[in-house]
C-alpha atoms as a PDB file:
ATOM      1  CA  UNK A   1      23.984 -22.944  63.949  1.00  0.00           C
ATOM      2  CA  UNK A   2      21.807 -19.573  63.809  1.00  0.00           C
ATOM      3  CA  UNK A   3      18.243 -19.409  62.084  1.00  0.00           C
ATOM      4  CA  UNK A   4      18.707 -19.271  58.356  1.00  0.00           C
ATOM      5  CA  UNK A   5      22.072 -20.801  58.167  1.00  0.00           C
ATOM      6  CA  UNK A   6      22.866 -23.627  55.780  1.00  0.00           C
ATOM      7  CA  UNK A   7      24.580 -26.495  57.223  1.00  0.00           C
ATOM      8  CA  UNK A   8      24.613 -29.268  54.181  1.00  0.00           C
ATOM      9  CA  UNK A   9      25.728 -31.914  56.507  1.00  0.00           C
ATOM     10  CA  UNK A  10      22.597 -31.874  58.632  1.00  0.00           C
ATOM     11  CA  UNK A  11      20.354 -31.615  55.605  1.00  0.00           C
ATOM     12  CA  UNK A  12      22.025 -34.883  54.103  1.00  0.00           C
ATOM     13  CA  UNK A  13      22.208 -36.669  57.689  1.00  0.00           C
ATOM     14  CA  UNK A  14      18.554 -36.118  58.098  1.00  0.00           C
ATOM     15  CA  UNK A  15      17.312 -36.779  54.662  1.00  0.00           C
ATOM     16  CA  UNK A  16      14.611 -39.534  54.450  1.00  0.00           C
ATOM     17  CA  UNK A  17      16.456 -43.029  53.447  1.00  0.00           C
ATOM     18  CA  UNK A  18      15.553 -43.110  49.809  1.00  0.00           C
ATOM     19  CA  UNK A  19      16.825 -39.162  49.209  1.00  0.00           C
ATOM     20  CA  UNK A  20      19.850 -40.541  51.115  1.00  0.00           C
ATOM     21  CA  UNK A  21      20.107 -43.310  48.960  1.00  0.00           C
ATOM     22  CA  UNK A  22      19.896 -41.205  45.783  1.00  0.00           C
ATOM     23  CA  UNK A  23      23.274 -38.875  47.485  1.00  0.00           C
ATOM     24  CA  UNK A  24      24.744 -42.114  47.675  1.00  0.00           C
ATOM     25  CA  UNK A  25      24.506 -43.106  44.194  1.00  0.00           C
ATOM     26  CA  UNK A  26      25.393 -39.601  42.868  1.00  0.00           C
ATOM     27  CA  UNK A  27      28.373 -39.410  44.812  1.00  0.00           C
ATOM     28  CA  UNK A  28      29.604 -42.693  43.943  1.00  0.00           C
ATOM     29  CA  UNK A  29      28.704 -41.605  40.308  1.00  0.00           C
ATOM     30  CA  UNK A  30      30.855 -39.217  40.838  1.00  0.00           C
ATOM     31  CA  UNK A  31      33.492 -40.099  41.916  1.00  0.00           C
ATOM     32  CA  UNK A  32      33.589 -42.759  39.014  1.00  0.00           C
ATOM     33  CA  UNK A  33      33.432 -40.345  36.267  1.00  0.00           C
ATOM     34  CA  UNK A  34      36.309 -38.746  38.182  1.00  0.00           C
ATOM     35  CA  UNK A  35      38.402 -41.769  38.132  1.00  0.00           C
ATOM     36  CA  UNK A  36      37.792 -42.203  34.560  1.00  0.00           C
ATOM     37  CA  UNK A  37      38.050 -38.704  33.361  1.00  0.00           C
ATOM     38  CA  UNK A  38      41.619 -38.854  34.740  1.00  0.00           C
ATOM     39  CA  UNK A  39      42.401 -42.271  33.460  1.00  0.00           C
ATOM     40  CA  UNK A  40      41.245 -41.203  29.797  1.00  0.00           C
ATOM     41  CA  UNK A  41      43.048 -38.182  30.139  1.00  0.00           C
ATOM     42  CA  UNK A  42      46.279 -39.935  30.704  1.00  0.00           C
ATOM     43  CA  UNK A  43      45.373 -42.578  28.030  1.00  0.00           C
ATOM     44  CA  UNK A  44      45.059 -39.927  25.299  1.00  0.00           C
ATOM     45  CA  UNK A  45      48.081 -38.051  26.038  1.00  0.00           C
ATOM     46  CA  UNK A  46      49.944 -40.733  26.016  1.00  0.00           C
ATOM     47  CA  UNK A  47      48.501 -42.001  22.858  1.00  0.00           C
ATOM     48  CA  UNK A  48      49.021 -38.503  21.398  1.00  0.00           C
ATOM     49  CA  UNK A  49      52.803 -38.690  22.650  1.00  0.00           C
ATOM     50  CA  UNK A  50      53.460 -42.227  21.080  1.00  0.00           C
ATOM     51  CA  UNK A  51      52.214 -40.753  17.731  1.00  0.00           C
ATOM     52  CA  UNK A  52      53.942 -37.748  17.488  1.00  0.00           C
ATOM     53  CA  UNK A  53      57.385 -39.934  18.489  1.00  0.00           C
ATOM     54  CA  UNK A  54      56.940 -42.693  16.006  1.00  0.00           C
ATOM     55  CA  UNK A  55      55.934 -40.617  12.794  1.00  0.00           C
ATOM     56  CA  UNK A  56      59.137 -38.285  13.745  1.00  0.00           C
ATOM     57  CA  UNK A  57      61.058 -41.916  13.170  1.00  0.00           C
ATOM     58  CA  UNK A  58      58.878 -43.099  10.438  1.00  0.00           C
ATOM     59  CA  UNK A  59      59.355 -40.272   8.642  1.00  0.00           C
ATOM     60  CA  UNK A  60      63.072 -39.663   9.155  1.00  0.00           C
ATOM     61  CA  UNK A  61      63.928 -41.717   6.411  1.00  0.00           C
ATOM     62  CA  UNK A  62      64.387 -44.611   8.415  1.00  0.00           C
ATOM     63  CA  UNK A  63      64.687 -48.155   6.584  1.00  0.00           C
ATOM     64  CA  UNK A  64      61.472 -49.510   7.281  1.00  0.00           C
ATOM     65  CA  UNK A  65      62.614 -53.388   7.714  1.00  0.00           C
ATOM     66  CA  UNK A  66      64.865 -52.179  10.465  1.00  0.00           C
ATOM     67  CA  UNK A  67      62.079 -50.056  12.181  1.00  0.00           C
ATOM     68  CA  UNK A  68      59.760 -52.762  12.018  1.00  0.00           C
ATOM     69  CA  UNK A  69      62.301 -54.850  14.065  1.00  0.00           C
ATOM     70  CA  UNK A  70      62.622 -52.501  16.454  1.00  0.00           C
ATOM     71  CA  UNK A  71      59.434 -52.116  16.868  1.00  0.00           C
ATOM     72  CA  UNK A  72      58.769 -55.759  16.596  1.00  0.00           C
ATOM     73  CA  UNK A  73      61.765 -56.727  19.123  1.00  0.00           C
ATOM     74  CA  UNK A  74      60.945 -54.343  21.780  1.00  0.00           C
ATOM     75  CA  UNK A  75      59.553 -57.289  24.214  1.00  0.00           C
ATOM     76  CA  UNK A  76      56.244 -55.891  24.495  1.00  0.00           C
ATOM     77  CA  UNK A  77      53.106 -55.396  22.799  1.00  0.00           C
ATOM     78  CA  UNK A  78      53.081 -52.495  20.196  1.00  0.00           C
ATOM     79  CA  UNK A  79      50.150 -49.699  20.605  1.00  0.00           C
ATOM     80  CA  UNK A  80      49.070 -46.550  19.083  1.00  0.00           C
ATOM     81  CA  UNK A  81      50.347 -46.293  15.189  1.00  0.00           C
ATOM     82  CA  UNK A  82      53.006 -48.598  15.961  1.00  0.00           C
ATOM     83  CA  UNK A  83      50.623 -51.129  16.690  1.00  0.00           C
ATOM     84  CA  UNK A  84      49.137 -50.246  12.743  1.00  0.00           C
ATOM     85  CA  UNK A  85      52.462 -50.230  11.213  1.00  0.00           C
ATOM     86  CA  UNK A  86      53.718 -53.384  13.263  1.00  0.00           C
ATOM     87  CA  UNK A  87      50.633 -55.120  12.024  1.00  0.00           C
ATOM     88  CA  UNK A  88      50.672 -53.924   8.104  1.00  0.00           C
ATOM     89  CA  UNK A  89      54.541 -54.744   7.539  1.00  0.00           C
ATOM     90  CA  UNK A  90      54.355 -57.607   9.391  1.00  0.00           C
ATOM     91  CA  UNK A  91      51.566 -59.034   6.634  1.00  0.00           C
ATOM     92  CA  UNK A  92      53.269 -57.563   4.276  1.00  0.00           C
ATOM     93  CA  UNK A  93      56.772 -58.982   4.941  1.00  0.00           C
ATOM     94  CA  UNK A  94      54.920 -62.373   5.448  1.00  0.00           C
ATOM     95  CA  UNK A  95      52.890 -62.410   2.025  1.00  0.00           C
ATOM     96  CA  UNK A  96      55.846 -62.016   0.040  1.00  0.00           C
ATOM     97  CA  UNK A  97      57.738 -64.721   1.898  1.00  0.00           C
ATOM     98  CA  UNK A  98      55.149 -66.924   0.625  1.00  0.00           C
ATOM     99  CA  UNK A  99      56.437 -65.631  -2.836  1.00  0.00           C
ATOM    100  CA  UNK A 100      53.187 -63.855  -3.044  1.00  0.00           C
ATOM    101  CA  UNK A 101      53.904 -61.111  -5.843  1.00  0.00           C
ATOM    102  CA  UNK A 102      50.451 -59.818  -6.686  1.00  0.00           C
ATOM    103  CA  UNK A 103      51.015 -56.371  -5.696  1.00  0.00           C
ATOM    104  CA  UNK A 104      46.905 -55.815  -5.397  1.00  0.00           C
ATOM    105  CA  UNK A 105      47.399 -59.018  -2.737  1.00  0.00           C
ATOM    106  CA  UNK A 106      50.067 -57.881  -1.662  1.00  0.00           C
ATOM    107  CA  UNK A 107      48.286 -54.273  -0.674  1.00  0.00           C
ATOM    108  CA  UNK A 108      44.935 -55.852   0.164  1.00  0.00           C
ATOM    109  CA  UNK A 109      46.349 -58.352   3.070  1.00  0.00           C
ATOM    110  CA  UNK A 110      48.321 -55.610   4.752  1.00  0.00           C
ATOM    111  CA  UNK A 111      45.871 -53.180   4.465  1.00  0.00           C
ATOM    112  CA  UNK A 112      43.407 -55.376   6.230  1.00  0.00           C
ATOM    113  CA  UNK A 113      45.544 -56.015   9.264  1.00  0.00           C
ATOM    114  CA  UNK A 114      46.162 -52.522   9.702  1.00  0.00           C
ATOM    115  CA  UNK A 115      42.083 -51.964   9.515  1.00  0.00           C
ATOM    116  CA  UNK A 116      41.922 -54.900  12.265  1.00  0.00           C
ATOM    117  CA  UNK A 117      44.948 -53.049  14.325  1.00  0.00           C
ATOM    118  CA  UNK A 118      43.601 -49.530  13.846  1.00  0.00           C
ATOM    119  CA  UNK A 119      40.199 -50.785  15.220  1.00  0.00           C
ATOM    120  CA  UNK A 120      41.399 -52.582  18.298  1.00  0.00           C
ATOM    121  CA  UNK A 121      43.570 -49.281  18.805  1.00  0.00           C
ATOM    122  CA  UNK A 122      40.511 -46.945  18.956  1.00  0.00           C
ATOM    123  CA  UNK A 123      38.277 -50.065  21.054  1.00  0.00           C
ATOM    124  CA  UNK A 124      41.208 -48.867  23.829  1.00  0.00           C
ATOM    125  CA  UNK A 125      41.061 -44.963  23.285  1.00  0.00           C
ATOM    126  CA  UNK A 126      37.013 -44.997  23.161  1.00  0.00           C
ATOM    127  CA  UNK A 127      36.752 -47.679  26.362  1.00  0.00           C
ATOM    128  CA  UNK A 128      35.110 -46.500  29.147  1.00  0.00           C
ATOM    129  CA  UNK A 129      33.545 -43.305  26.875  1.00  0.00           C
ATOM    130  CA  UNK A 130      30.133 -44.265  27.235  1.00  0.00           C
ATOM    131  CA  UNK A 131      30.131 -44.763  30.783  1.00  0.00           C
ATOM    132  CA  UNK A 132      30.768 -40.908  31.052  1.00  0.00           C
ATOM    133  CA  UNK A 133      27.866 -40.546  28.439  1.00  0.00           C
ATOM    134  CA  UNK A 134      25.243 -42.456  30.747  1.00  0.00           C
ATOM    135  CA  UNK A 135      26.098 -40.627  34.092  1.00  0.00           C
ATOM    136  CA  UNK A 136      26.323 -37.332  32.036  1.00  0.00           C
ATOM    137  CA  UNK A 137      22.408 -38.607  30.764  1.00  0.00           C
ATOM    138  CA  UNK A 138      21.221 -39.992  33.966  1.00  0.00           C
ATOM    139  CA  UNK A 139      22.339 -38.153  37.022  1.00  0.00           C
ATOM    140  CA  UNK A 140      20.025 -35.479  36.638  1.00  0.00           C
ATOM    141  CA  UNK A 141      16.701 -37.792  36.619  1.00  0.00           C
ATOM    142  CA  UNK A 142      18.438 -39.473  39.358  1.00  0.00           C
ATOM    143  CA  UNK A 143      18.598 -36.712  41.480  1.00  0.00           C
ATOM    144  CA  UNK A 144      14.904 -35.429  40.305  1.00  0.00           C
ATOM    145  CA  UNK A 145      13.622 -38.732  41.076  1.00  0.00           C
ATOM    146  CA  UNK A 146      15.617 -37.906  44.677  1.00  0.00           C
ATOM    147  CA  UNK A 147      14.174 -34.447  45.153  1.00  0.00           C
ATOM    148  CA  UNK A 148      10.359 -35.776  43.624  1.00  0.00           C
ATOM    149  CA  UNK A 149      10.909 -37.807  46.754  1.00  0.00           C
ATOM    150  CA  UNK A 150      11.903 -35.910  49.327  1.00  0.00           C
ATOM    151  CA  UNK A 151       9.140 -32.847  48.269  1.00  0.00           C
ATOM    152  CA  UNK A 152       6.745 -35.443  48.647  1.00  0.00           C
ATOM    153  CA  UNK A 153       7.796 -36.633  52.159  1.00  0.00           C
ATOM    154  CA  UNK A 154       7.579 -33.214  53.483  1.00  0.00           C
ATOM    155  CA  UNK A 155       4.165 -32.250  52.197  1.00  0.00           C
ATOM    156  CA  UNK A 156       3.302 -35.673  53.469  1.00  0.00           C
ATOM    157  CA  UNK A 157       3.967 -34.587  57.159  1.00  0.00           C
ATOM    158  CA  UNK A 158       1.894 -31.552  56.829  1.00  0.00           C
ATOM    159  CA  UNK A 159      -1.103 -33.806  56.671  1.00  0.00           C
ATOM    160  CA  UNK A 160      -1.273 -33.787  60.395  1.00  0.00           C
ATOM    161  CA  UNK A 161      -0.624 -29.972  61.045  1.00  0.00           C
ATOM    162  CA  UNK A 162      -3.222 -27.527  60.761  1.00  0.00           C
ATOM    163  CA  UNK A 163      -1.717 -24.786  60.258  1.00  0.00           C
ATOM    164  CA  UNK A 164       1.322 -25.333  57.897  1.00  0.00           C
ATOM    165  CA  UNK A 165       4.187 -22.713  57.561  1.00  0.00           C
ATOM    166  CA  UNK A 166       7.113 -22.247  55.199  1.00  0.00           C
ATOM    167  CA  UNK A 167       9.357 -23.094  57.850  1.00  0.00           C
ATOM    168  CA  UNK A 168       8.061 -26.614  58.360  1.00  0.00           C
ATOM    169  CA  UNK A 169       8.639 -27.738  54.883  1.00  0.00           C
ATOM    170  CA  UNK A 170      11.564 -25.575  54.337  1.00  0.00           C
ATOM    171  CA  UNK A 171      14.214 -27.902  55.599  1.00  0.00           C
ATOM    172  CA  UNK A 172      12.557 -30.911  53.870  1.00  0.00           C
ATOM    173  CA  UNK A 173      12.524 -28.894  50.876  1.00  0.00           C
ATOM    174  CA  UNK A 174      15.988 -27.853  51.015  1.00  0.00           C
ATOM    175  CA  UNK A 175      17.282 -31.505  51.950  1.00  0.00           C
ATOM    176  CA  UNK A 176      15.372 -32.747  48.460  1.00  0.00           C
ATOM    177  CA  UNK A 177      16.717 -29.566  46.485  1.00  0.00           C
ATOM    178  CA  UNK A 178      20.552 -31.037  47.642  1.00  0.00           C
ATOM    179  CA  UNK A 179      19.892 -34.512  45.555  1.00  0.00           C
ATOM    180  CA  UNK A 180      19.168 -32.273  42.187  1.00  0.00           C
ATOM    181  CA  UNK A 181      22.143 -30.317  43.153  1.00  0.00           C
ATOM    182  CA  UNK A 182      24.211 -33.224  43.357  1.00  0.00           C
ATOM    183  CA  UNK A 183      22.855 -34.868  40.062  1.00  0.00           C
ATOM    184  CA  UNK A 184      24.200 -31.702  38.231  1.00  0.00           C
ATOM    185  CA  UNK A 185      27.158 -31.842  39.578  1.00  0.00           C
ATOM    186  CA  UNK A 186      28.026 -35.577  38.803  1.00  0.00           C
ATOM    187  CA  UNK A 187      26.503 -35.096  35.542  1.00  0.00           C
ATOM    188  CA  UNK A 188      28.101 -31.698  34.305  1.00  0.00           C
ATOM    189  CA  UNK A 189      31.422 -32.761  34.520  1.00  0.00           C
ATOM    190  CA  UNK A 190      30.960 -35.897  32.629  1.00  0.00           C
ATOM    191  CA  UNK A 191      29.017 -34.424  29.700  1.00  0.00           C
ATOM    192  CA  UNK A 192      31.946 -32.000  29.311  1.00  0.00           C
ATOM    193  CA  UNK A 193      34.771 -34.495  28.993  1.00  0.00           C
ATOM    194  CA  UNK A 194      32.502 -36.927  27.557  1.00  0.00           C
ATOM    195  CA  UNK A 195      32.722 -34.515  25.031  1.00  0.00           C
ATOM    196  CA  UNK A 196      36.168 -33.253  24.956  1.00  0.00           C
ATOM    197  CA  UNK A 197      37.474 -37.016  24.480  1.00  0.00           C
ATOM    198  CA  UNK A 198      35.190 -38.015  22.136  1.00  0.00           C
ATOM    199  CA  UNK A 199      36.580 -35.036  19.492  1.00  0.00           C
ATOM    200  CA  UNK A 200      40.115 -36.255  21.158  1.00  0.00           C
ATOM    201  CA  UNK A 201      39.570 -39.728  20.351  1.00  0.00           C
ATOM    202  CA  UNK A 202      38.314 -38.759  16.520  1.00  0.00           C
ATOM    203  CA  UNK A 203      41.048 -36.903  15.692  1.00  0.00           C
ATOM    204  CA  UNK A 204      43.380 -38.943  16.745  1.00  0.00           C
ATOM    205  CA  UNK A 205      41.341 -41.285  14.771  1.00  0.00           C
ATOM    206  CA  UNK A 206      41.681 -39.596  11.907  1.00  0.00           C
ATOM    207  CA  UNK A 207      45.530 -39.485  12.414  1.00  0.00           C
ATOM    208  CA  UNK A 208      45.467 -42.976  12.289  1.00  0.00           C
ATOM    209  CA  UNK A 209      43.525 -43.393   8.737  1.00  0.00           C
ATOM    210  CA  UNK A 210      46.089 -40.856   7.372  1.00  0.00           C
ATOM    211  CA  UNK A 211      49.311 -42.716   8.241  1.00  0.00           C
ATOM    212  CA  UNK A 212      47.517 -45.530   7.320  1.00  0.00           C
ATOM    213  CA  UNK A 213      46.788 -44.511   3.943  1.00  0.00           C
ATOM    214  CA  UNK A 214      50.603 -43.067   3.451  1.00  0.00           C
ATOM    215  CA  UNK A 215      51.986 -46.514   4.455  1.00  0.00           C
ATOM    216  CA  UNK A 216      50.042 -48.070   2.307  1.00  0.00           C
ATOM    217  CA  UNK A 217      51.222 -45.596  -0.913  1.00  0.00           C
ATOM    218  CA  UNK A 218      54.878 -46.907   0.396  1.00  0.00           C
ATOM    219  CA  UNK A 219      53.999 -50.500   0.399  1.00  0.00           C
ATOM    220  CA  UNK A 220      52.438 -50.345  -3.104  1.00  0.00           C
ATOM    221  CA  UNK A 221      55.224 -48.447  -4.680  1.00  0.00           C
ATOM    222  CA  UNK A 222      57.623 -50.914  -2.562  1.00  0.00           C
ATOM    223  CA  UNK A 223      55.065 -54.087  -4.312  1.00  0.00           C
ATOM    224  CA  UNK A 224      55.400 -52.166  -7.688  1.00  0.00           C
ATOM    225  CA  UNK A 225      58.827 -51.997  -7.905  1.00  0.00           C
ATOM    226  CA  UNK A 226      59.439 -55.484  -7.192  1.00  0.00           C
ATOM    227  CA  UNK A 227      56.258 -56.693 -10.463  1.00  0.00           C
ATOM    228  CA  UNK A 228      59.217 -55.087 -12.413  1.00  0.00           C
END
C-alpha cells in the first residue's frame, strides 16, 4: 500500500479493542435492521395484497354467510381484513343464535371483536418497528462514543513523543473516524424505512377502520331488517 492510501481493513484490524468493539456492534446492528427491513417489507406487501383480494370478493356481491365460511373453513388462521370480518360475523352470527335481537347488541358485540381483531392485526404489521426506531436513534452515539475513544487513544500515545506530527495521529484518527462512519450507516437506513413503514402500516391502518365501519353499516341494516 503507497503513502496516503486508504486501506479500511487495516484501520479496523488495528483499531484499539473497544473502537473494535463498537464496529462490532454497528455491524451486527446492521445487519439486523437489514433482516428486518426485508422481513417488514414482505409483511406489508403481503398484507396490502390480502386486502386488495378480499374487498374485490367482499364487494362483489358475494353472500356474506357463504364468504364467511370460506373464509372460516380454509384450515388456517385468517389475517389481514379477513381476520376483521372473520371475527365480526362470526359474533354476529353467534349473538343472534342466542336469539339475541337487540340490533344495538347485536352491532355493539361484533363491533368489539372486530376492534380486538383489527388490533392484534396491526400488533403484527407494527412488530419489530421500534427496533428500527432505536438503531436509527442510537447508532450514531454509538459510533461517537467509538470515535470519542479512539481520538483519545491516539492523543494518549503522543504523551511520550516530543515532537508530535500529523502523521502520528493520523491513522489513529482515521481508524476512530471509521466507527462514526459506520454508526451512520447502520442508522440511516433504519430511520428511512422506519419511516416508510410506519406511514405503510397507518394507512393500511386506516384501510382497516374503513371496511370496518362499512361492515358494520351492513350488519346494522342486516339487524334492522330482521327488528321488523
Amino acid at each position: 500500500m503507497t503513502s496516503g492510501e486508504l486501506n479500511l481493513l487495516e484501520l479496523i484490524i488495528g483499531a484499539s479493542l473497544p473502537v473494535q468493539v463498537v464496529m462490532a456492534l454497528l455491524f451486527a446492528a446492521s445487519i439486523w435492521s437489514w433482516w428486518i427491513i426485508f422481513r417488514k417489507k414482505a409483511v406489508i406487501a403481503h398484507a396490502t395484497k390480502t386486502a386488495d383480494e378480499f374487498e374485490e370478493r367482499f364487494w362483489s356481491g358475494a353472500d356474506l354467510a357463504q364468504l364467511y365460511r370460506e373464509v372460516s373453513n380454509r384450515g388456517k388462521p385468517s389475517e389481514g381484513l379477513e381476520g376483521v370480518f372473520e371475527a365480526g360475523f362470526r359474533e354476529f352470527a353467534r349473538m343472534r343464535q342466542r336469539r339475541q335481537n337487540d340490533s344495538r347488541t347485536l352491532l355493539e358485540g361484533s363491533q368489539r371483536a372486530m376492534r380486538v381483531a383489527l388490533s392484534r392485526e396491526v400488533d403484527k404489521l407494527e412488530q419489530h418497528l421500534n427496533n428500527l426506531a432505536t438503531v436509527g436513534s442510537i447508532s450514531p452515539y454509538v459510533g461517537l462514543f467509538g470515535t470519542v475513544w479512539g481520538i483519545m487513544v491516539a492523543f494518549h500515545g503522543l504523551a511520550a513523543v516530543k515532537e508530535a506530527t500529523i502523521a502520528m495521529v493520523a491513522p489513529g484518527i482515521s481508524e476512530a473516524l471509521i466507527a462514526t462512519a459506520m454508526g451512520l450507516f447502520a442508522a440511516i437506513p433504519a430511520v428511512i424505512f422506519y419511516n416508510r413503514f410506519s406511514n405503510a402500516v397507518e394507512r393500511i391502518e386506516l384501510r382497516y377502520d374503513t371496511f370496518q365501519e362499512e361492515f358494520s353499516s351492513i350488519l346494522q341494516r342486516q339487524a334492522h331488517t330482521e327488528d321488523h
